[in-house]
Protein backbone atom coordinates (compact mmCIF):
# COMPACT_ATOMS: atom_id res chain seq x y z
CA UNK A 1 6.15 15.23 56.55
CA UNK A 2 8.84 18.09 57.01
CA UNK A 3 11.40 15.60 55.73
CA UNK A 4 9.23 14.49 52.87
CA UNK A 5 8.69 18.15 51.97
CA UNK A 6 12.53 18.86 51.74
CA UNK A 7 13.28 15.86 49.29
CA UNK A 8 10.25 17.11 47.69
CA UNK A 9 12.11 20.99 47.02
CA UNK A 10 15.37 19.42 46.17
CA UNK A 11 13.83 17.54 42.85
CA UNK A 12 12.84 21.16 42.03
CA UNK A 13 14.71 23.76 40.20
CA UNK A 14 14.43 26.74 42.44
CA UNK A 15 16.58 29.68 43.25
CA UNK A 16 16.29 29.37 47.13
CA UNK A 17 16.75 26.61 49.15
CA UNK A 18 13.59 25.20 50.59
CA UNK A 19 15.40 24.85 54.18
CA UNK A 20 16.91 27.74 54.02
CA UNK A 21 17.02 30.53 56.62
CA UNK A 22 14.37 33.72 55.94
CA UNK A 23 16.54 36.54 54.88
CA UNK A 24 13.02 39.10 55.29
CA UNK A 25 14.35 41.96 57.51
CA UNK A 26 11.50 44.74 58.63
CA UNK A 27 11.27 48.31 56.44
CA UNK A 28 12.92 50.18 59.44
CA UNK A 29 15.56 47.90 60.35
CA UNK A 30 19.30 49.32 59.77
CA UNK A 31 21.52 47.59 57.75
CA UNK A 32 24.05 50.20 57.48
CA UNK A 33 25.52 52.93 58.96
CA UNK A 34 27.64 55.94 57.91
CA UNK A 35 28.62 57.79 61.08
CA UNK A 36 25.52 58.44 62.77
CA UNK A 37 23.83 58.12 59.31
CA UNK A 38 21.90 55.00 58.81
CA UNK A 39 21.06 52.87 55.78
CA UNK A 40 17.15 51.39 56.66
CA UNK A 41 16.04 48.37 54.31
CA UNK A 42 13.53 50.91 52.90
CA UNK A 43 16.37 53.09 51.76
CA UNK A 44 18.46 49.82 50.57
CA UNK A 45 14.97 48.73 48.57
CA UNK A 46 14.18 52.04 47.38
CA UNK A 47 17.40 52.53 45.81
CA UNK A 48 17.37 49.11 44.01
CA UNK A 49 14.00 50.02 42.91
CA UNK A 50 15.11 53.80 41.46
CA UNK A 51 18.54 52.03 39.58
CA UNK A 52 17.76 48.80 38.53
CA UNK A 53 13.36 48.39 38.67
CA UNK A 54 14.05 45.73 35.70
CA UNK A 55 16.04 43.01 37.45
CA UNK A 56 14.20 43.90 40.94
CA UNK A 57 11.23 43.33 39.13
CA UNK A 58 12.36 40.04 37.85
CA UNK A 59 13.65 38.63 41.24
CA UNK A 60 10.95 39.22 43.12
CA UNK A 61 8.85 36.97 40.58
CA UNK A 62 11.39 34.27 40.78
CA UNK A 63 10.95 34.27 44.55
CA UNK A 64 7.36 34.53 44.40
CA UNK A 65 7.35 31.46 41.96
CA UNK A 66 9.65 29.59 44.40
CA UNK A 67 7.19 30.08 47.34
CA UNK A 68 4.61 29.43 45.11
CA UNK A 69 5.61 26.30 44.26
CA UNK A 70 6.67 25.39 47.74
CA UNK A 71 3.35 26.25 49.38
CA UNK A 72 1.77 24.08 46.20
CA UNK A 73 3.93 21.07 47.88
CA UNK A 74 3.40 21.84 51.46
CA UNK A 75 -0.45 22.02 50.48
CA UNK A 76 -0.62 18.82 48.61
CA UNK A 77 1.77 16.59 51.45
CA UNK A 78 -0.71 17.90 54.25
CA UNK A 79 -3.96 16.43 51.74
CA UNK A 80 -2.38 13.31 51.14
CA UNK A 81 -1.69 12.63 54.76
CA UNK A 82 -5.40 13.61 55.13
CA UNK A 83 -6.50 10.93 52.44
CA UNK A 84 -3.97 8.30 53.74
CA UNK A 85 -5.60 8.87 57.17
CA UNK A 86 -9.40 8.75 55.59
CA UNK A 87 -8.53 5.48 54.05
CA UNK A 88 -6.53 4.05 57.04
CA UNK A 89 -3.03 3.09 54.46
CA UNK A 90 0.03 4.58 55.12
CA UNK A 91 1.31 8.01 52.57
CA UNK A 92 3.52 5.16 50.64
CA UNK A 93 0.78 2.55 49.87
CA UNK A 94 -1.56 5.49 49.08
CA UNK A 95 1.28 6.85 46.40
CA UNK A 96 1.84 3.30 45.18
CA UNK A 97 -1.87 3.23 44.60
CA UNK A 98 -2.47 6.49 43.16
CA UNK A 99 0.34 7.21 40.67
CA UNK A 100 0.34 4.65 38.23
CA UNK A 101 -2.31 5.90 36.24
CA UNK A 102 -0.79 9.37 36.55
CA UNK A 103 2.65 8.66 35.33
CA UNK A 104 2.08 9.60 31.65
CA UNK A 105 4.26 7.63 28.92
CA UNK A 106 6.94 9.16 27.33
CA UNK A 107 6.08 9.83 22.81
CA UNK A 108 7.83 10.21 20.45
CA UNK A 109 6.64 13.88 20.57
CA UNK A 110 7.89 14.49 23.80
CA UNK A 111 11.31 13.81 22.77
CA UNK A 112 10.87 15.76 19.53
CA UNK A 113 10.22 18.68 21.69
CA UNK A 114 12.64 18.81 24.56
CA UNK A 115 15.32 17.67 21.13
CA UNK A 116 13.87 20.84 19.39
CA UNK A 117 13.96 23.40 22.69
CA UNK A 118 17.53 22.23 23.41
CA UNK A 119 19.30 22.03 20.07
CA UNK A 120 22.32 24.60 21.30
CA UNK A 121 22.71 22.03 24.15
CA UNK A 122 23.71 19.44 21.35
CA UNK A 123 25.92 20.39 19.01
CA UNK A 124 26.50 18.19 16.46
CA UNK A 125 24.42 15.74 17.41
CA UNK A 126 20.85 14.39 15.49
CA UNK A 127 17.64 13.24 16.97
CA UNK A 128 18.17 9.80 16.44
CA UNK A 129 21.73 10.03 18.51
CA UNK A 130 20.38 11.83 21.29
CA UNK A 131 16.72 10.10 21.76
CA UNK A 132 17.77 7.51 24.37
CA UNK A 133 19.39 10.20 26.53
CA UNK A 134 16.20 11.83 25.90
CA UNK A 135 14.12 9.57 26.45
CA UNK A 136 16.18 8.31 29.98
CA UNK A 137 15.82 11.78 31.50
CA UNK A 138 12.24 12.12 30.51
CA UNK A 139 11.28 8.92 31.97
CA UNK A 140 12.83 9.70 35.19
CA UNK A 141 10.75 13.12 35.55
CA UNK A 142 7.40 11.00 35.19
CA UNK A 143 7.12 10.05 38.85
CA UNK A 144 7.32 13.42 40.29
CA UNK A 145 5.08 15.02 37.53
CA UNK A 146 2.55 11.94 38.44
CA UNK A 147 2.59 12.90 42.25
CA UNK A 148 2.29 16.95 41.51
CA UNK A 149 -0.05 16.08 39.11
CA UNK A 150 -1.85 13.77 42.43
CA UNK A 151 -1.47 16.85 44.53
CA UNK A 152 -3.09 19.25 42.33
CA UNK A 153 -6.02 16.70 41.74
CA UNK A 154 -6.80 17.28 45.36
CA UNK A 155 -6.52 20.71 45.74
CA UNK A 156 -8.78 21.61 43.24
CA UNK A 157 -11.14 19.06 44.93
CA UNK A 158 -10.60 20.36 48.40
CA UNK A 159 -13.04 22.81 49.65
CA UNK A 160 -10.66 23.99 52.27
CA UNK A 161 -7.65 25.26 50.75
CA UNK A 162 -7.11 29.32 50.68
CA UNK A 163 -3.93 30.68 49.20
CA UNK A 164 -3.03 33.67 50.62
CA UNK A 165 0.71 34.31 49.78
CA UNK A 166 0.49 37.95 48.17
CA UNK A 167 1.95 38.04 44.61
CA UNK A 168 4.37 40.88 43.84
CA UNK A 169 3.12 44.16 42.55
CA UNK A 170 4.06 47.15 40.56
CA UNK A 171 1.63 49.91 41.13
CA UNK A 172 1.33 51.91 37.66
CA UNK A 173 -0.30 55.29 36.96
CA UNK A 174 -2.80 55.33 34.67
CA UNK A 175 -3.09 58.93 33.09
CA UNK A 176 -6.38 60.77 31.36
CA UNK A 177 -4.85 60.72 28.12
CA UNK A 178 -4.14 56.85 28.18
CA UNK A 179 -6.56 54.69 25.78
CA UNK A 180 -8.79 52.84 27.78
CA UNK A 181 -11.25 49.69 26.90
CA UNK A 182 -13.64 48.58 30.23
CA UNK A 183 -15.18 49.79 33.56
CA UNK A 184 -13.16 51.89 35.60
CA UNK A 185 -15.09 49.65 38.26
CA UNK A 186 -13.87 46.23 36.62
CA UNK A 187 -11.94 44.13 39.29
CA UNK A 188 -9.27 43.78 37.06
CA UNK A 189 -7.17 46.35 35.64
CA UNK A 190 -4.55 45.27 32.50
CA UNK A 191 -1.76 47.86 31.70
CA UNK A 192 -0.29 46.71 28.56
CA UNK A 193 3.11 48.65 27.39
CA UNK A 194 3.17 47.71 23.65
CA UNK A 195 5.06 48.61 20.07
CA UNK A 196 2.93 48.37 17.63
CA UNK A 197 6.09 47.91 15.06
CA UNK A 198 6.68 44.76 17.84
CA UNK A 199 5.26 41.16 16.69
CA UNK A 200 5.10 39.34 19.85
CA UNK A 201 3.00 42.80 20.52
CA UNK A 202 0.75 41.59 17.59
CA UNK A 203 0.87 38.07 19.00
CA UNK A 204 -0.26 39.23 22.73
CA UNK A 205 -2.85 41.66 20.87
CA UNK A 206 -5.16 38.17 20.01
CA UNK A 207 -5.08 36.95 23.28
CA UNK A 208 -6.05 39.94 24.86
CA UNK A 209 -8.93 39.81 22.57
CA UNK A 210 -9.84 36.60 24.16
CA UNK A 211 -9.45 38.07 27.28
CA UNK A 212 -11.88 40.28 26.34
CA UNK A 213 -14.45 37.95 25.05
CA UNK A 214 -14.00 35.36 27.98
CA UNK A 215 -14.23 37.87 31.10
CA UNK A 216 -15.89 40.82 29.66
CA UNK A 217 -17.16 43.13 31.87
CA UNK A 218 -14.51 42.28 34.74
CA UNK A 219 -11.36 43.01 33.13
CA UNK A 220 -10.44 46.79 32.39
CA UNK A 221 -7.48 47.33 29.45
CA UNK A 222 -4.98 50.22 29.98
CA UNK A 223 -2.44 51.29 26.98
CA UNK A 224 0.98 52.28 27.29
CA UNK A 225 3.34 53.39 24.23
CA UNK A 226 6.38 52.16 24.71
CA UNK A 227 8.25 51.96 21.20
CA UNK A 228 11.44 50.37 20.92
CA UNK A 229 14.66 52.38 19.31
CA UNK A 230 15.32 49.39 16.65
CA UNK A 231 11.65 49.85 15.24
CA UNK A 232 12.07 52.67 13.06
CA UNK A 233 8.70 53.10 12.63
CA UNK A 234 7.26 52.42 16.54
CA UNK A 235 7.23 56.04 17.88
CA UNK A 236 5.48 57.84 14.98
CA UNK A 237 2.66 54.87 15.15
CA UNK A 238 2.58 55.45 18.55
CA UNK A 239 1.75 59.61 17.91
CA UNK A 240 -0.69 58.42 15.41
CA UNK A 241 -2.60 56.25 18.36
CA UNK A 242 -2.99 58.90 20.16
CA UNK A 243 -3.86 61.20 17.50
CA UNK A 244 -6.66 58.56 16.55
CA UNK A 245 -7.62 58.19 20.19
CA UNK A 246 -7.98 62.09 20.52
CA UNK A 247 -10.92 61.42 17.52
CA UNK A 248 -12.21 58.51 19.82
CA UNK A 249 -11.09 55.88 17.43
CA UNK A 250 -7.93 54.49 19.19
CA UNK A 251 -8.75 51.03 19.29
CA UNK A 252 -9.70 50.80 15.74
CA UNK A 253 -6.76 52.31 14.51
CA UNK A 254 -4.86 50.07 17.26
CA UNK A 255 -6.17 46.78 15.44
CA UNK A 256 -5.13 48.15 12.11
CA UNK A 257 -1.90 49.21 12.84
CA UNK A 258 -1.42 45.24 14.52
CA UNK A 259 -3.03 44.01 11.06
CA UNK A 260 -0.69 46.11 9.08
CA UNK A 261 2.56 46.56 10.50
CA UNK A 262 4.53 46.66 7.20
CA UNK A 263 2.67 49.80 6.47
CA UNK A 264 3.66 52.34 9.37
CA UNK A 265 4.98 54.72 7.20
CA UNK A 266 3.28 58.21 8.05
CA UNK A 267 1.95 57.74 4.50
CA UNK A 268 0.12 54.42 5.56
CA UNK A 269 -1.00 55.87 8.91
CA UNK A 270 -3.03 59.15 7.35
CA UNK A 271 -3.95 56.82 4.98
CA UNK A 272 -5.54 54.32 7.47
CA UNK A 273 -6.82 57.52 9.22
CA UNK A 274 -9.03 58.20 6.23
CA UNK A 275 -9.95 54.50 5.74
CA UNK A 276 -11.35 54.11 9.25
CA UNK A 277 -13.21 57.54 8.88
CA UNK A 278 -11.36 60.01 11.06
CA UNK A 279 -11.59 63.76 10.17
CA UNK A 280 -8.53 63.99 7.89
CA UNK A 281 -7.49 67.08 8.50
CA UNK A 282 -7.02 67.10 11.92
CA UNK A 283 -5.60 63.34 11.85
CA UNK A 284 -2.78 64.85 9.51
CA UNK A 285 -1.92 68.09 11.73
CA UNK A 286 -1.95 66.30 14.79
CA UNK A 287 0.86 63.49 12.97
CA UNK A 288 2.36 66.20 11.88
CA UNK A 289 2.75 68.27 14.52
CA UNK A 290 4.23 65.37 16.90
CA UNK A 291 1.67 66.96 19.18
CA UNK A 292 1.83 63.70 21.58
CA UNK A 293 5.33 63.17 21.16
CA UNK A 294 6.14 63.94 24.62
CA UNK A 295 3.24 61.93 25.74
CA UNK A 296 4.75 58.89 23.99
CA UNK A 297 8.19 59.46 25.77
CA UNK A 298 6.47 60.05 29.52
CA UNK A 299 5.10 56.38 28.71
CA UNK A 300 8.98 55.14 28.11
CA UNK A 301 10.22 56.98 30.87
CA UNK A 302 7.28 55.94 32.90
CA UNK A 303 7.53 51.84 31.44
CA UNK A 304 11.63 52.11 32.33
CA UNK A 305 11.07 53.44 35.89
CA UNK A 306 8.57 50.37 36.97
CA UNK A 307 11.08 47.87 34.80
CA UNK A 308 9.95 47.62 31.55
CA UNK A 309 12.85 46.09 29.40
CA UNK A 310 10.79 44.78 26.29
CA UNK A 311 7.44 44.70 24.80
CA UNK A 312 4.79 43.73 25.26
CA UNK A 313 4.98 43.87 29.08
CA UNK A 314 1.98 43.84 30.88
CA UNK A 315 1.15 44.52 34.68
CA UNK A 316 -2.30 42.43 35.67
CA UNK A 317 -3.35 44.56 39.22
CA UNK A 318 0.56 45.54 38.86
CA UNK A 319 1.33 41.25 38.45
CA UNK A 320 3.85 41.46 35.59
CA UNK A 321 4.34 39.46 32.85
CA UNK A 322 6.95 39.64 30.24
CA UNK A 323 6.70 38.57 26.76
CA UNK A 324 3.58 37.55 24.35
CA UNK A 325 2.70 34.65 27.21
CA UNK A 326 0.38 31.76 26.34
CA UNK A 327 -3.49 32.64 27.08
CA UNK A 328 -3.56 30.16 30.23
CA UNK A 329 -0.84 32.35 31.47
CA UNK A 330 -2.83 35.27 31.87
CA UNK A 331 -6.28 33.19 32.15
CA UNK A 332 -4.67 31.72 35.19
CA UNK A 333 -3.87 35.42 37.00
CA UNK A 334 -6.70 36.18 36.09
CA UNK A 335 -8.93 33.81 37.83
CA UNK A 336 -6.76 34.46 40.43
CA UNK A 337 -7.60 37.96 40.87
CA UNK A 338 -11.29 37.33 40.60
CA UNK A 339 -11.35 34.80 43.25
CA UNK A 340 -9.09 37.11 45.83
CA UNK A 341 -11.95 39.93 45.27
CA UNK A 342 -14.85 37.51 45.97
């Protein structure tokens, strides 16, 4: 099966060879000295953390993706020598059996799509000169995506299979001054660090409102400002949250300010202020006063430290993900959080 498994990894795009060597070394092993000094693997990872938390961040999710994948194909080799064995075939006559009506056909669509991701990567060139090349590489992918797509049919029929390989995670601190929408008991806690000048920000904004609706009282929303320098108008709407949260209203004047994000002008903001029915007066000294300005920049200084780049990021139980994400992305981590709790 071992041998299986490692033609298995090399069809996959990964960033660390299936065979390879662990390279783990223990928190309190040396790996340096200076004189009688020594460098400890917590120091080493410490340090990476404190000057460069961004691409850290990032690396450890590739690896954890890599496993993750890995332990997917380990998983589903191990059931279909179980259901080879059940059935009394060999692994190959079982696969010759099973994939056919897996192996999807390759549309027209399909190659519109990979033609449309990939334009830089053909210069030049039309849709109608590059759809057999298309087409070709597509086809050849179909065998392996009908065998994963085999091997995830039977884990999600197996009543036996537990994933336990821990995700990576990046604790956060949530603050008393921080907009909150949930349970401080729910089992899952999101910390979203958003722009409201930002429209991917705008984008993630309706799925989280799905989140919302789909696992209500288990799912806890946290708020972090973290306004960009090329949105002119970001940090000021970002004082005028927290000026409208300070009046209890912050989520209201959070979905305006998503709904209107050509009108950030401090103008616009007292003037949604008023429209929503906050106390004017003290909506306009607070703006004014940049009262929460330094709150706003302990949430950039606090996003940069953990390895914020971009917005929205959000940390799910300190799981990050980058970038307005499709809803199954965060459905999926998610449901995986639940069922770890249970």
């Amino acid at each position: 099966m071992l041998q299986r498994i490692s033609v298995l990894c090399a069809a996959l795009t990964v960033t660390v060879a299936c065979g390879a060597p662990t390279l783990a070394q223990s928190e309190s092993e040396v790996v340096g000295r200076v004189g009688d000094q020594a460098v400890t693997m917590a120091d080493l990872d410490e340090a990476w953390r404190s000057n460069d938390a961004a691409s850290r961040m990032r690396m450890l999710q590739e690896l954890y993706e890599t496993r993750k994948r890995t332990l997917d194909i380990v998983i589903g080799e191990i059931l279909i020598e179980q259901v080879a064995v059940a059935r009394g075939t060999s692994r190959d006559e079982l696969l010759a059996e099973e994939l056919p009506s897996r192996r999807l056909p390759v549309t027209d669509e399909d190659v519109s799509r990979v033609f449309d991701q990939n334009r830089n990567a053909f210069p030049g060139r039309t849709l109608e000169e590059m759809e057999p090349q298309i087409r070709a590489f597509l086809d050849q992918q179909r065998p392996m995506q009908a065998l994963h797509a085999y091997m995830a049919e039977l884990r999600d029929s197996a009543d036996d299979v537990h994933i336990d390989l821990e995700p990576p995670r990046t604790p956060i601190a949530v603050d008393a001054v921080d907009p909150v929408f949930g349970s401080v008991s729910a089992a899952v806690e999101i910390i979203e660090f958003s722009d409201f000048q930002c429209p991917f920000c705008q984008r993630l904004n309706d799925t989280l409102e799905q989140l919302k609706t789909e696992f209500g009282d288990d799912i806890r929303l946290v708020f972090k400002d973290y306004p960009l320098p090329n949105h002119e108008q970001a940090f000021k709407a970002a004082e005028a949250g927290n000026c409208a949260n300070e009046q209890g209203q912050f989520w209201e004047f959070h979905d305006t300010m998503f709904a209107k994000q050509d009108e950030l002008q401090v103008d616009d903001l007292k003037r949604h202020a008023g429209e929503l029915g906050l106390d004017q007066a003290d909506f306009d000294a607070c703006l004014d006063s940049g009262r929460y300005a330094d709150d706003v920049n302990a949430d950039l200084r606090h996003g940069q430290a953990v390895g914020v780049q971009s917005t929205p990021t959000v940390f799910i139980n300190g799981r990050a993900v980058m970038g307005a994400a499709p809803y199954d992305v965060f459905e999926e981590i998610i449901e995986d959080e639940l069922d770890r709790v249970q």
